[in-house]
C-alpha atoms as a PDB file:
ATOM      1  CA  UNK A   1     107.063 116.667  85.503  1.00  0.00           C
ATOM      2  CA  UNK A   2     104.714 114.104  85.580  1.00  0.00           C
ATOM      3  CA  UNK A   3     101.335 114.428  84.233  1.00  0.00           C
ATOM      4  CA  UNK A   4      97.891 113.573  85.587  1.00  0.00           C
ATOM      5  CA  UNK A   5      97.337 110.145  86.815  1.00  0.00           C
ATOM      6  CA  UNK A   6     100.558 109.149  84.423  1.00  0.00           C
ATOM      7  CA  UNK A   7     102.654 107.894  86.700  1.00  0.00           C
ATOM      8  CA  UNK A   8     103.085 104.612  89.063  1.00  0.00           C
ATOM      9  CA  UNK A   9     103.878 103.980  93.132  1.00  0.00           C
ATOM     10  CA  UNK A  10     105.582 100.661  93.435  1.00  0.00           C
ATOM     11  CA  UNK A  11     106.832  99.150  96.441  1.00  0.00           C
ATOM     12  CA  UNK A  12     109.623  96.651  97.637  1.00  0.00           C
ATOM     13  CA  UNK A  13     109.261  95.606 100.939  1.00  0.00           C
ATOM     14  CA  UNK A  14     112.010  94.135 102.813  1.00  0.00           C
ATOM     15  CA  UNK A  15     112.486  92.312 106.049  1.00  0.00           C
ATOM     16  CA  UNK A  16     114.216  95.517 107.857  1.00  0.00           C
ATOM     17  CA  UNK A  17     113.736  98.162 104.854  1.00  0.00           C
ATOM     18  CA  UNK A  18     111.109  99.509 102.122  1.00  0.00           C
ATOM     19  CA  UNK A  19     111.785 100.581  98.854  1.00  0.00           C
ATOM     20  CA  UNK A  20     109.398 103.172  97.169  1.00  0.00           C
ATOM     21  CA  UNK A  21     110.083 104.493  93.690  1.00  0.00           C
ATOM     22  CA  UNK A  22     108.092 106.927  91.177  1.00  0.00           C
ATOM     23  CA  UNK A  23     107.986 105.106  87.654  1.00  0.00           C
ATOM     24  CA  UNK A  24     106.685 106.331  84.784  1.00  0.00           C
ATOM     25  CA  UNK A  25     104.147 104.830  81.874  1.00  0.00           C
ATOM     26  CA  UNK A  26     106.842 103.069  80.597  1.00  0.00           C
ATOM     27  CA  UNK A  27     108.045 101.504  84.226  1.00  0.00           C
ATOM     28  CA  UNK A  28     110.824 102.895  84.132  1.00  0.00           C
ATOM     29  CA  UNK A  29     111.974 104.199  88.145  1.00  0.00           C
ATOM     30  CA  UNK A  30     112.448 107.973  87.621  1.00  0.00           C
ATOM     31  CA  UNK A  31     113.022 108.423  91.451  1.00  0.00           C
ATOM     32  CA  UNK A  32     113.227 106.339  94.316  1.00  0.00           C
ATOM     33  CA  UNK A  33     113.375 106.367  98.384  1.00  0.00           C
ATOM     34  CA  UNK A  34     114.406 103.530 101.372  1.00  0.00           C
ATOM     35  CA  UNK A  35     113.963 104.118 104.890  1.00  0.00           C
ATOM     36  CA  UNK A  36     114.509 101.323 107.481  1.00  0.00           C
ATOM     37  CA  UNK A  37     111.564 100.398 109.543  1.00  0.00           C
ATOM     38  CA  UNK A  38     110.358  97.675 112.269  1.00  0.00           C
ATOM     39  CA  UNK A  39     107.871  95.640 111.097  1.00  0.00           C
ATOM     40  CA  UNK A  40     104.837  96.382 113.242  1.00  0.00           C
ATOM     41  CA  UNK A  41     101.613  94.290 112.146  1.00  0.00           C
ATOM     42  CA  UNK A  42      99.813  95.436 108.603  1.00  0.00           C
ATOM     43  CA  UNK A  43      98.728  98.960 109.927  1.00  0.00           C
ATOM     44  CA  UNK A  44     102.554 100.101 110.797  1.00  0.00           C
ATOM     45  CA  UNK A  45     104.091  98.491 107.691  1.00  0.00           C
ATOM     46  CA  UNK A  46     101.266 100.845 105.965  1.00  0.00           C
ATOM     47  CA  UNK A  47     101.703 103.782 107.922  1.00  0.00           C
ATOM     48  CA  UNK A  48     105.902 103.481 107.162  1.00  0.00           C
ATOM     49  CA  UNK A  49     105.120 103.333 103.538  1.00  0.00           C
ATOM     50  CA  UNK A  50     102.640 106.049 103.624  1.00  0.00           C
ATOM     51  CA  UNK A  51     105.067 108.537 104.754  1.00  0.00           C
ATOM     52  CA  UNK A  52     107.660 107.367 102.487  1.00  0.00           C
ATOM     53  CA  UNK A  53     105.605 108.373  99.421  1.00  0.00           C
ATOM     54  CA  UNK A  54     104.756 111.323 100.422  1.00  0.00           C
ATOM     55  CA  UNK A  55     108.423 112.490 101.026  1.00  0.00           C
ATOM     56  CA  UNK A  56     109.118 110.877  97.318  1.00  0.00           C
ATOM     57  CA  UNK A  57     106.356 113.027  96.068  1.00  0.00           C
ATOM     58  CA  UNK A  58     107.332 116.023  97.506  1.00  0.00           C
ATOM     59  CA  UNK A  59     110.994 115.550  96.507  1.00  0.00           C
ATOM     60  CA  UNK A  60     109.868 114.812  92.673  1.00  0.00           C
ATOM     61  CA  UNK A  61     106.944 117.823  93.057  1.00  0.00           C
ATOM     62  CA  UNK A  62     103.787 116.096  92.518  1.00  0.00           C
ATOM     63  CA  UNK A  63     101.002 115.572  93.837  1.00  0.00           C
ATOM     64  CA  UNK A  64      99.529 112.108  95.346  1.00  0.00           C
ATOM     65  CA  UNK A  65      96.538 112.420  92.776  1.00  0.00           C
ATOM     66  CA  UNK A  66      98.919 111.845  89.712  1.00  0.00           C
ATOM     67  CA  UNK A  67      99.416 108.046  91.041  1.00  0.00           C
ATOM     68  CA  UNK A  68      97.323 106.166  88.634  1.00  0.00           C
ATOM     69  CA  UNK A  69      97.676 102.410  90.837  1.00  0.00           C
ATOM     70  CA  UNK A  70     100.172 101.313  93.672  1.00  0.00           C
ATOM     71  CA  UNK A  71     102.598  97.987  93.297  1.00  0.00           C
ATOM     72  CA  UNK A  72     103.235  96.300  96.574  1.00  0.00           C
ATOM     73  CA  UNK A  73     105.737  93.516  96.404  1.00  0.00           C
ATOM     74  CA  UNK A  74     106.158  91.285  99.806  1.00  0.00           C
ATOM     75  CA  UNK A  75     108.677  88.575 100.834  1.00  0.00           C
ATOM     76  CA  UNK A  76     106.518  85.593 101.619  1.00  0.00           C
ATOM     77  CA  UNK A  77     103.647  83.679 100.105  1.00  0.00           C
ATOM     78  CA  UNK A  78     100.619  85.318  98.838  1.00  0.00           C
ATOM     79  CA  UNK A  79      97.283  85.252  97.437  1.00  0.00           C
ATOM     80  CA  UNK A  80      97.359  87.934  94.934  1.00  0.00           C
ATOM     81  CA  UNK A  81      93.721  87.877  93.557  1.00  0.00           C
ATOM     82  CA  UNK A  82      92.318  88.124  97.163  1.00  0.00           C
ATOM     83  CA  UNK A  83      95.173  90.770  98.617  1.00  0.00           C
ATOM     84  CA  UNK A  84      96.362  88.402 101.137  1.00  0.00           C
ATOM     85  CA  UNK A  85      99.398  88.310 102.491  1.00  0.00           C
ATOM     86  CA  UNK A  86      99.284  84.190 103.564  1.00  0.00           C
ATOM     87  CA  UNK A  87     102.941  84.410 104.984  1.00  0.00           C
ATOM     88  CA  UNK A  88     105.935  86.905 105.835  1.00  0.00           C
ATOM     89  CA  UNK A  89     107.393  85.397 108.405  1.00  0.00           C
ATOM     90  CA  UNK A  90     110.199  88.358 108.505  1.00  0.00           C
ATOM     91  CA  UNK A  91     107.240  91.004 108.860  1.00  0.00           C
ATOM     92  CA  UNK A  92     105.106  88.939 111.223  1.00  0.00           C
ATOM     93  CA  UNK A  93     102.151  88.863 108.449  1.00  0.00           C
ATOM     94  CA  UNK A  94     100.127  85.976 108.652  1.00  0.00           C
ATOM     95  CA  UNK A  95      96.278  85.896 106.688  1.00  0.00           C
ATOM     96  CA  UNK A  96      97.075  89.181 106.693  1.00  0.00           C
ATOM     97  CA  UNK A  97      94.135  91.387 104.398  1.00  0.00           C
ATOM     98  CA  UNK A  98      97.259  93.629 103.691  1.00  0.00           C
ATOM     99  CA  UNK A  99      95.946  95.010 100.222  1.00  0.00           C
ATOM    100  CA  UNK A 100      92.865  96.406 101.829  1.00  0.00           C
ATOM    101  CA  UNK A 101      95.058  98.105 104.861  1.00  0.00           C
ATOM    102  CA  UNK A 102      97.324  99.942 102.200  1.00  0.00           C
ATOM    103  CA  UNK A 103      94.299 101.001 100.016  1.00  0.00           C
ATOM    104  CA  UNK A 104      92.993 102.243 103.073  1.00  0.00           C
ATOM    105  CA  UNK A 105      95.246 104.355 103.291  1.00  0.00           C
ATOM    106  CA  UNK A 106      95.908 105.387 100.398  1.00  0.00           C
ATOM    107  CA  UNK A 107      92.790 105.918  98.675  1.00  0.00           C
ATOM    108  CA  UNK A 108      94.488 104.645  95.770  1.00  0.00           C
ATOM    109  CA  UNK A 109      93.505 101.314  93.948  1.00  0.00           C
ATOM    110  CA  UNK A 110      96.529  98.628  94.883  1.00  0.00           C
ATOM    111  CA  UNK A 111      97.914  95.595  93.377  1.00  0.00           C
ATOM    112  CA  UNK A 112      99.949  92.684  95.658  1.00  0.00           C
ATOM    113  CA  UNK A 113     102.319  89.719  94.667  1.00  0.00           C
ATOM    114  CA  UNK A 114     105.062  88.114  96.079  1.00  0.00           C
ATOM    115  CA  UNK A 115     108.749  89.772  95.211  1.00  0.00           C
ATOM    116  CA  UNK A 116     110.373  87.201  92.990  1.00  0.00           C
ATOM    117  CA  UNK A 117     106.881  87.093  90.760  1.00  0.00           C
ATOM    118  CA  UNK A 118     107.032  90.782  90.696  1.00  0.00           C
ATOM    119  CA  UNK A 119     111.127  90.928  89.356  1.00  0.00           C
ATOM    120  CA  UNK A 120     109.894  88.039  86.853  1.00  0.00           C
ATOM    121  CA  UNK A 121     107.415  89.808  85.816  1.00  0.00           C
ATOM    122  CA  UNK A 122     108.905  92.869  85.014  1.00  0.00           C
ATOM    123  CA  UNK A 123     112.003  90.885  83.715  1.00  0.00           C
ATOM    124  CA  UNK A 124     109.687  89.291  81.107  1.00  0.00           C
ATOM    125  CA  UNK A 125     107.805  92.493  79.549  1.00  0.00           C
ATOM    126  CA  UNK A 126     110.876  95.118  79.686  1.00  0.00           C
ATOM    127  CA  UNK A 127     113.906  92.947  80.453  1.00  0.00           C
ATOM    128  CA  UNK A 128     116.126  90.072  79.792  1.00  0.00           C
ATOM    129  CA  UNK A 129     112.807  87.633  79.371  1.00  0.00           C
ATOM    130  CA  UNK A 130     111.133  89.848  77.192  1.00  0.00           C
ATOM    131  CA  UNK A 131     111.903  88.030  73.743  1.00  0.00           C
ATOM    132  CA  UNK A 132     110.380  84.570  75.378  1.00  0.00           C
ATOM    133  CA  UNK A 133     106.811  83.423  76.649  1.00  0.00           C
ATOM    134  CA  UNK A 134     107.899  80.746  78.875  1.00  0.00           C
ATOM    135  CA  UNK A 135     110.613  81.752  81.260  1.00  0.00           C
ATOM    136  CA  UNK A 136     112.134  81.165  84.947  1.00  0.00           C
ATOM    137  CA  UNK A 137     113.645  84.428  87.199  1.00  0.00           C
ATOM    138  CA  UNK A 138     116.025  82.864  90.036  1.00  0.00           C
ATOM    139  CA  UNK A 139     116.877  85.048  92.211  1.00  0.00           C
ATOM    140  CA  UNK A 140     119.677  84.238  94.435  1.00  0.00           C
ATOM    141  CA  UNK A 141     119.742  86.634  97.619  1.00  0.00           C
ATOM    142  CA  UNK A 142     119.693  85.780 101.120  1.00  0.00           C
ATOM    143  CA  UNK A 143     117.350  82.641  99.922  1.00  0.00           C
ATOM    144  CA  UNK A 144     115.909  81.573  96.439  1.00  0.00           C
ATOM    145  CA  UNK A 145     112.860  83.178  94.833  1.00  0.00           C
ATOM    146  CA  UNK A 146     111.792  81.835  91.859  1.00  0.00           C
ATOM    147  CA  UNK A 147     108.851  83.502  89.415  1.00  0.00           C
ATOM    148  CA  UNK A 148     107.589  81.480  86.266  1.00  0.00           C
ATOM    149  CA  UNK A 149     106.326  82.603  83.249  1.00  0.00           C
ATOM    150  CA  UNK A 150     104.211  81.015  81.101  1.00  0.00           C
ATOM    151  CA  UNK A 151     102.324  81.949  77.949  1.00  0.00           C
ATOM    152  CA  UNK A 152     103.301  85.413  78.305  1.00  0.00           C
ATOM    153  CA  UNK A 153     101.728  85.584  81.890  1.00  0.00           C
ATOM    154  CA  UNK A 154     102.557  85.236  85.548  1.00  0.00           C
ATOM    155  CA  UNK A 155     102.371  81.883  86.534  1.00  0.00           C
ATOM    156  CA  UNK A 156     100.673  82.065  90.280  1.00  0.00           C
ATOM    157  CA  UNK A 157     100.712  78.268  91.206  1.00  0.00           C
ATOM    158  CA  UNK A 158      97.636  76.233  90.604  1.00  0.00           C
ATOM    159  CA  UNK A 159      95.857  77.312  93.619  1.00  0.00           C
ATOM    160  CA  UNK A 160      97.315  80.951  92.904  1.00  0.00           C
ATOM    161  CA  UNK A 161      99.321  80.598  96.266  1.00  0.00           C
ATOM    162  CA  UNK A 162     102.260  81.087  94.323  1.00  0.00           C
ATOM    163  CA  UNK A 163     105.609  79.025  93.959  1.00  0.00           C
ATOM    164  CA  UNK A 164     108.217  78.193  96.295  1.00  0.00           C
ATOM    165  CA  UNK A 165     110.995  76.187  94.051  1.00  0.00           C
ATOM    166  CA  UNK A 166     113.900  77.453  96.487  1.00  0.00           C
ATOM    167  CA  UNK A 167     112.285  75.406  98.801  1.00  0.00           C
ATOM    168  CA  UNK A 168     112.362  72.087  96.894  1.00  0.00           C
ATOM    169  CA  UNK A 169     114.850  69.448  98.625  1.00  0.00           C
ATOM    170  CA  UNK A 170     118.202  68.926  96.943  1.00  0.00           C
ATOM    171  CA  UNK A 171     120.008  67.346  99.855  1.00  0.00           C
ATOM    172  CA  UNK A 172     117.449  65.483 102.771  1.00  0.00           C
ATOM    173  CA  UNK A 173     120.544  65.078 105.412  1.00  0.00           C
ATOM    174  CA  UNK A 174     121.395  68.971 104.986  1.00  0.00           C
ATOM    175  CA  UNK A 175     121.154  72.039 106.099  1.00  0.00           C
ATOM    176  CA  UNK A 176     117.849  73.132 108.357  1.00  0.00           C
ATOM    177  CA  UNK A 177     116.279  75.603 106.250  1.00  0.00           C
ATOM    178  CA  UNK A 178     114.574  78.495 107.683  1.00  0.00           C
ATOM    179  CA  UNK A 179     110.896  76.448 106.253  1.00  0.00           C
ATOM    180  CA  UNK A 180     111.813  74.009 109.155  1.00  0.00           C
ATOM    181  CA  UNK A 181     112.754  71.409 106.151  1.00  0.00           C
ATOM    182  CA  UNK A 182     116.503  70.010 105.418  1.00  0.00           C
ATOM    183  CA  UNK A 183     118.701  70.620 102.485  1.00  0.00           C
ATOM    184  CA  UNK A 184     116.683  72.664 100.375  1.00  0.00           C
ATOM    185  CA  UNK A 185     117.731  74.346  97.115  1.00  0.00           C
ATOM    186  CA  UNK A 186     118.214  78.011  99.513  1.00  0.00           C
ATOM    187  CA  UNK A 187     120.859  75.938 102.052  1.00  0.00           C
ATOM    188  CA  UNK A 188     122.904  75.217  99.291  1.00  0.00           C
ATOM    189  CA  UNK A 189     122.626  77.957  96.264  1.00  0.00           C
ATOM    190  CA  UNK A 190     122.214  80.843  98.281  1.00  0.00           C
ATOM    191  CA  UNK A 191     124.215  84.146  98.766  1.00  0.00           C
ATOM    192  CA  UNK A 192     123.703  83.494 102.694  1.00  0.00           C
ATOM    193  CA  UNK A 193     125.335  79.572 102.007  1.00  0.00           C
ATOM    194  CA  UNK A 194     128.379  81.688 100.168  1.00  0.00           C
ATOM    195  CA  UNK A 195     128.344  84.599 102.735  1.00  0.00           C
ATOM    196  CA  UNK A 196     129.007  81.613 105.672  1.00  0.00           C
ATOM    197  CA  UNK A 197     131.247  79.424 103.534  1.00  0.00           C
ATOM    198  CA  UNK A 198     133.469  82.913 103.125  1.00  0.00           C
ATOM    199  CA  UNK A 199     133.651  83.895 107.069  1.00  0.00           C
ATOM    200  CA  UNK A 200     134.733  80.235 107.542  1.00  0.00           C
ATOM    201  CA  UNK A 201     137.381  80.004 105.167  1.00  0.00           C
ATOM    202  CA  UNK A 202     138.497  83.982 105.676  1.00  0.00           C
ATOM    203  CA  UNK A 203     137.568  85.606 108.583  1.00  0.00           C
ATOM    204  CA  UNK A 204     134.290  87.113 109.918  1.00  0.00           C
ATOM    205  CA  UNK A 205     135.173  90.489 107.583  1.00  0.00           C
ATOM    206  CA  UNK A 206     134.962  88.120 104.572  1.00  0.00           C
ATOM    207  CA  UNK A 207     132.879  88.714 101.878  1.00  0.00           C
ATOM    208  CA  UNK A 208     131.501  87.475  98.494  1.00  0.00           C
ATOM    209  CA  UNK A 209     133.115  89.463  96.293  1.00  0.00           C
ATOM    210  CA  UNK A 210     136.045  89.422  98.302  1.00  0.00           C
ATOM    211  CA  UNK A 211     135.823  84.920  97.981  1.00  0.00           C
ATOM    212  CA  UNK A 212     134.932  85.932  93.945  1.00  0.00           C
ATOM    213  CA  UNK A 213     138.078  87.675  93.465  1.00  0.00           C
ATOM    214  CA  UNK A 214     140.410  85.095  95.572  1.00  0.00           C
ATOM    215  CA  UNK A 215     138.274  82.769  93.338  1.00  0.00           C
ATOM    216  CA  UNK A 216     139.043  83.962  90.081  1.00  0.00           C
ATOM    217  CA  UNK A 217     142.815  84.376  90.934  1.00  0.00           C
ATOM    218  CA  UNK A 218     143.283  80.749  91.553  1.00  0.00           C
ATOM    219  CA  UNK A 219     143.219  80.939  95.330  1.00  0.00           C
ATOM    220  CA  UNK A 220     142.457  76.974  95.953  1.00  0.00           C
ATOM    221  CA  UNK A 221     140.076  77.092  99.029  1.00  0.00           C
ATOM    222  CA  UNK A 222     138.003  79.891  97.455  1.00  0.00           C
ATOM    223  CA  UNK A 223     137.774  78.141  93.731  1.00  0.00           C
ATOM    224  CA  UNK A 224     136.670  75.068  95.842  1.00  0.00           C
ATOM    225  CA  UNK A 225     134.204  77.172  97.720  1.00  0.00           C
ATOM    226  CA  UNK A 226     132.605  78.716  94.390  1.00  0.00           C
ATOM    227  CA  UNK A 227     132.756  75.917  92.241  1.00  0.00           C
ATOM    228  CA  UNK A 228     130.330  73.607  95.163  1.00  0.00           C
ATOM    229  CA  UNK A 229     128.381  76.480  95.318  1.00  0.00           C
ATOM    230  CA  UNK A 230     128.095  76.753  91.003  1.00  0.00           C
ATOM    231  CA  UNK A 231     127.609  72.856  90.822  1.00  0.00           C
ATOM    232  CA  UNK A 232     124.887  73.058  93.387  1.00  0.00           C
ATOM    233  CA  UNK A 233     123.083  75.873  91.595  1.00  0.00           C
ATOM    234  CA  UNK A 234     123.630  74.322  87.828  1.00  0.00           C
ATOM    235  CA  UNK A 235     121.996  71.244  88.975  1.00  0.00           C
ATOM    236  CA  UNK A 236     119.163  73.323  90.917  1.00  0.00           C
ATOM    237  CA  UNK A 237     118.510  74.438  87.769  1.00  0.00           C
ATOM    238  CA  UNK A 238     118.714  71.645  85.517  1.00  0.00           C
ATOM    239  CA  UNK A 239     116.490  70.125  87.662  1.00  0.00           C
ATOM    240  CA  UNK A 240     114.138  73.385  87.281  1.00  0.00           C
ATOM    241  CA  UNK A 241     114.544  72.582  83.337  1.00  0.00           C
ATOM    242  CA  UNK A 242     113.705  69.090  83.740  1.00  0.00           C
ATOM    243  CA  UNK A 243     109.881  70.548  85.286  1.00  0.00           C
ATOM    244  CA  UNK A 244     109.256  73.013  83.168  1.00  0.00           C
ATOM    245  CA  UNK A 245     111.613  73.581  79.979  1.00  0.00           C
ATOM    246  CA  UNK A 246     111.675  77.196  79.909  1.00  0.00           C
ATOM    247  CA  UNK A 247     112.835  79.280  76.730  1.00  0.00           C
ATOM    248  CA  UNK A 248     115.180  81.710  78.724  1.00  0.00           C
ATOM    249  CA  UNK A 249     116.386  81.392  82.970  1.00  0.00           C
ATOM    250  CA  UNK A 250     117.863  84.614  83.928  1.00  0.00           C
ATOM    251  CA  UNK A 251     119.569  84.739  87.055  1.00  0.00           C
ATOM    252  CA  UNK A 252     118.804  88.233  89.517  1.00  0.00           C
ATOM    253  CA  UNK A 253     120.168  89.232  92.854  1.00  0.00           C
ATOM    254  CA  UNK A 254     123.268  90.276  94.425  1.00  0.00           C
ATOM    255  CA  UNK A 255     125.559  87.137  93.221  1.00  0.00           C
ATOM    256  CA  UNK A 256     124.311  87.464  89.907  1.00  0.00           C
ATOM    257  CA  UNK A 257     126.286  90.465  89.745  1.00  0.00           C
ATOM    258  CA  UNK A 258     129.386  88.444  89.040  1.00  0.00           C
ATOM    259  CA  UNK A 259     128.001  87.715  85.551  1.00  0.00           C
ATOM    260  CA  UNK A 260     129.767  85.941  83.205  1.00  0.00           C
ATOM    261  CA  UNK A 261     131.885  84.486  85.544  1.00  0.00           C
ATOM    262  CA  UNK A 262     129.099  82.924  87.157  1.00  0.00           C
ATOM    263  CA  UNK A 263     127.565  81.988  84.602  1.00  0.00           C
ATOM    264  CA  UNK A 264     130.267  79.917  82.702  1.00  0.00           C
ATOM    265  CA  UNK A 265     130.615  78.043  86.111  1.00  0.00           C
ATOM    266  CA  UNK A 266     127.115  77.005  86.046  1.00  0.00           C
ATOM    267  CA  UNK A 267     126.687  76.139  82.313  1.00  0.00           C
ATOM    268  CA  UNK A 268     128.267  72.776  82.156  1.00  0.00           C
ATOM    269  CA  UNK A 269     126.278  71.498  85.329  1.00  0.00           C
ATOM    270  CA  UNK A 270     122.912  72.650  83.543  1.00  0.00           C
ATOM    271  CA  UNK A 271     123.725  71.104  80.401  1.00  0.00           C
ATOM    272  CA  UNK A 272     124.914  67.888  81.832  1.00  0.00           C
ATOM    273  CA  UNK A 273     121.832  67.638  84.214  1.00  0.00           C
ATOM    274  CA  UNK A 274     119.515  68.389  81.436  1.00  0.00           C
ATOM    275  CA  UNK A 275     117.555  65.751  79.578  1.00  0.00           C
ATOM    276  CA  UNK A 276     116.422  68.503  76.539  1.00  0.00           C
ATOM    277  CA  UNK A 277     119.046  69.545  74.035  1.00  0.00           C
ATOM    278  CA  UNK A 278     120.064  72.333  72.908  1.00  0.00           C
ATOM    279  CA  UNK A 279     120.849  73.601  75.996  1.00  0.00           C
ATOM    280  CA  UNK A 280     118.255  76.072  77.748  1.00  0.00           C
ATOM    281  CA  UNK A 281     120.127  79.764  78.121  1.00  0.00           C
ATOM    282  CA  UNK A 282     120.606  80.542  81.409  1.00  0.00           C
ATOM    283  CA  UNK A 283     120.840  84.704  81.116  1.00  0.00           C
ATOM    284  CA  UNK A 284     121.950  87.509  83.969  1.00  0.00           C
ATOM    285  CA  UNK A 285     119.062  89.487  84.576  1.00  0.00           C
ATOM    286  CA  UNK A 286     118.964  93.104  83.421  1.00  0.00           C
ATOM    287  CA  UNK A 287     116.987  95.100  85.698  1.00  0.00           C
ATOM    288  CA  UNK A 288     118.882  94.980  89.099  1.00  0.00           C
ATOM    289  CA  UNK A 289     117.314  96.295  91.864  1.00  0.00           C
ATOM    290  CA  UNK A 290     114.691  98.330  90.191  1.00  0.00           C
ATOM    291  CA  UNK A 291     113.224  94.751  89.232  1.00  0.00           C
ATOM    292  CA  UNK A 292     110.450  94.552  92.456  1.00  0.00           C
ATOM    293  CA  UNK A 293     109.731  97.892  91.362  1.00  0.00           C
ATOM    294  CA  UNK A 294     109.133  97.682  88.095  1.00  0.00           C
ATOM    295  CA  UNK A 295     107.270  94.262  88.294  1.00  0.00           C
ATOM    296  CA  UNK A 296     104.773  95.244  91.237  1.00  0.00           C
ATOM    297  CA  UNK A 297     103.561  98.383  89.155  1.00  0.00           C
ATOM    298  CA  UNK A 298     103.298  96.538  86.001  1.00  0.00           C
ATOM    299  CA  UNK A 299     101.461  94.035  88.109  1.00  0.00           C
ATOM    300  CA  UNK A 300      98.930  96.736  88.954  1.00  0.00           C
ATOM    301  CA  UNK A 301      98.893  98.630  85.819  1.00  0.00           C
ATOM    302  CA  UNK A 302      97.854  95.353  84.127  1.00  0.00           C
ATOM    303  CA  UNK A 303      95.006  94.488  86.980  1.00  0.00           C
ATOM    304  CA  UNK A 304      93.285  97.751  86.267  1.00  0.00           C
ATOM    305  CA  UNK A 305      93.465  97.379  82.750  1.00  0.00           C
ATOM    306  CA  UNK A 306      91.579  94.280  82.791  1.00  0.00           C
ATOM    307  CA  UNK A 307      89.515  95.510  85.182  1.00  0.00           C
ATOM    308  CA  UNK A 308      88.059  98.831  82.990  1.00  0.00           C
ATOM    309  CA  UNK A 309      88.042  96.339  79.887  1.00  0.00           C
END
């Protein structure tokens, strides 16, 4: 049983689905809900995860007035010191004062921050970046988020606006990328550029652990297939090295699963696109799915701190 105010709301909110878990002082998810929802302006998106945590708090018996802050993170660009979501194109937010909405209505203070700082942030203070200061989360879903750390702190972009590195041009006469640009680092290194490369070499019932597995057995079109895909991501990331020459990278979302497989298919492309020696260590990430979680309520825990200091 949690005890008075000791205990954290975060929030991971998806293009079709929100994730709301209970975590403890130590950020740690003790219990968790989803529920699909449409995503209907700043009020509905509110509303949805309103209801949501009041089902998880009645499922883990407590009250609402135990929840010391609220972590919200958001796909999409966003200015976390003013609580503005800039842009979420797959929730239709645009200068959207979306902090403000869900304190509304929750009478609760609120933190916000875009999803791959919030999963780099909580990968640097209780995960697989915690032994560095300066360190890069890639996370390689249906596009590329990238969150920096630097000097033991969220980097937010110089303007705080954030950073968009999945979204840096690898290739100008590729792919259109959902930005509206061509050949950016998401058309290439992407689960979604995998997912497609499977259904055309397999079927439309292909998938990537299905390509993985033909992969690793030898199968010719599928080890052709990965090892594009693991030359385009080493040098995405070399080139990410080349900017900033982080300590640690650690890899998150659903391809980094694979784990050592992918990452000894990468490591010779990083190395070899490098200019710094030794080479920088390019980790798997260690907090899965939780990571949003976690990172969006230590996001908020830390904001209040400095705020009563």
């Amino acid at each position: 049983m949690f005890g008075s105010k000791s205990c954290f709301l975060g929030f991971d909110i998806g293009g079709t689905k929100i994730a709301c878990g209970l975590l403890n002082e130590e950020y740690a998810v003790m219990d968790k809900l989803s529920c699909a929802f449409e995503p209907l302006g700043e009020g509905g998106i509110a509303q949805s995860m309103l209801e949501l945590a009041k089902k998880l708090c009645s499922k883990a018996g407590i009250g609402m007035e135990s929840i010391r802050a609220v972590g919200v993170c958001i796909p999409g660009s966003v200015d976390t010191e003013r609580g503005i979501v800039i842009d979420a194109y797959n929730l239709s937010l645009h200068d959207s004062n979306f902090r403000e909405t869900v304190e509304k209505r929750f009478h609760i203070k609120t933190a916000l921050l875009n999803d791959a700082d919030a999963a780099a942030l909580a990968e640097a203070r209780i995960g697989a970046l915690s032994a560095v200061k300066n360190s890069m989360l890639v996370t390689i879903g249906t596009g590329i988020g990238v969150g920096i750390i630097l000097g033991g702190n969220l980097f937010h972009g110089g303007r705080g606006l954030g950073v968009e590195a999945g979204h840096a041009v690898m290739d100008i006469h590729g792919d259109e990328c959902t930005c509206g640009r061509f050949g950016c680092v998401e058309t290439l290194c992407s689960a979604s550029w995998l997912q497609s490369k499977a259904k055309a070499a397999l079927g439309q019932d292909a998938s990537i652990p299905m390509l993985v597995k033909l992969a690793k057995a030898g199968d010719p079109v599928c080890a052709a297939i990965w090892n594009e895909f693991a030359f385009n991501l080493g040098n995405a990331l070399a080139s990410y090295v080349n900017i900033l020459d982080p300590e640690m990278i650690a890899l998150g979302g659903g391809v980094s699963g694979v784990g050592e497989f992918l990452l000894s298919s990468i490591r010779d492309h990083v190395d070899k696109g490098s200019f710094f020696r030794p080479q920088t260590p390019v980790v798997i990430a260690s907090l899965g799915n939780d990571a949003g979680l976690a990172g969006a309520c230590i996001y908020a825990d830390e904001q209040q701190r400095n705020c009563e200091q």
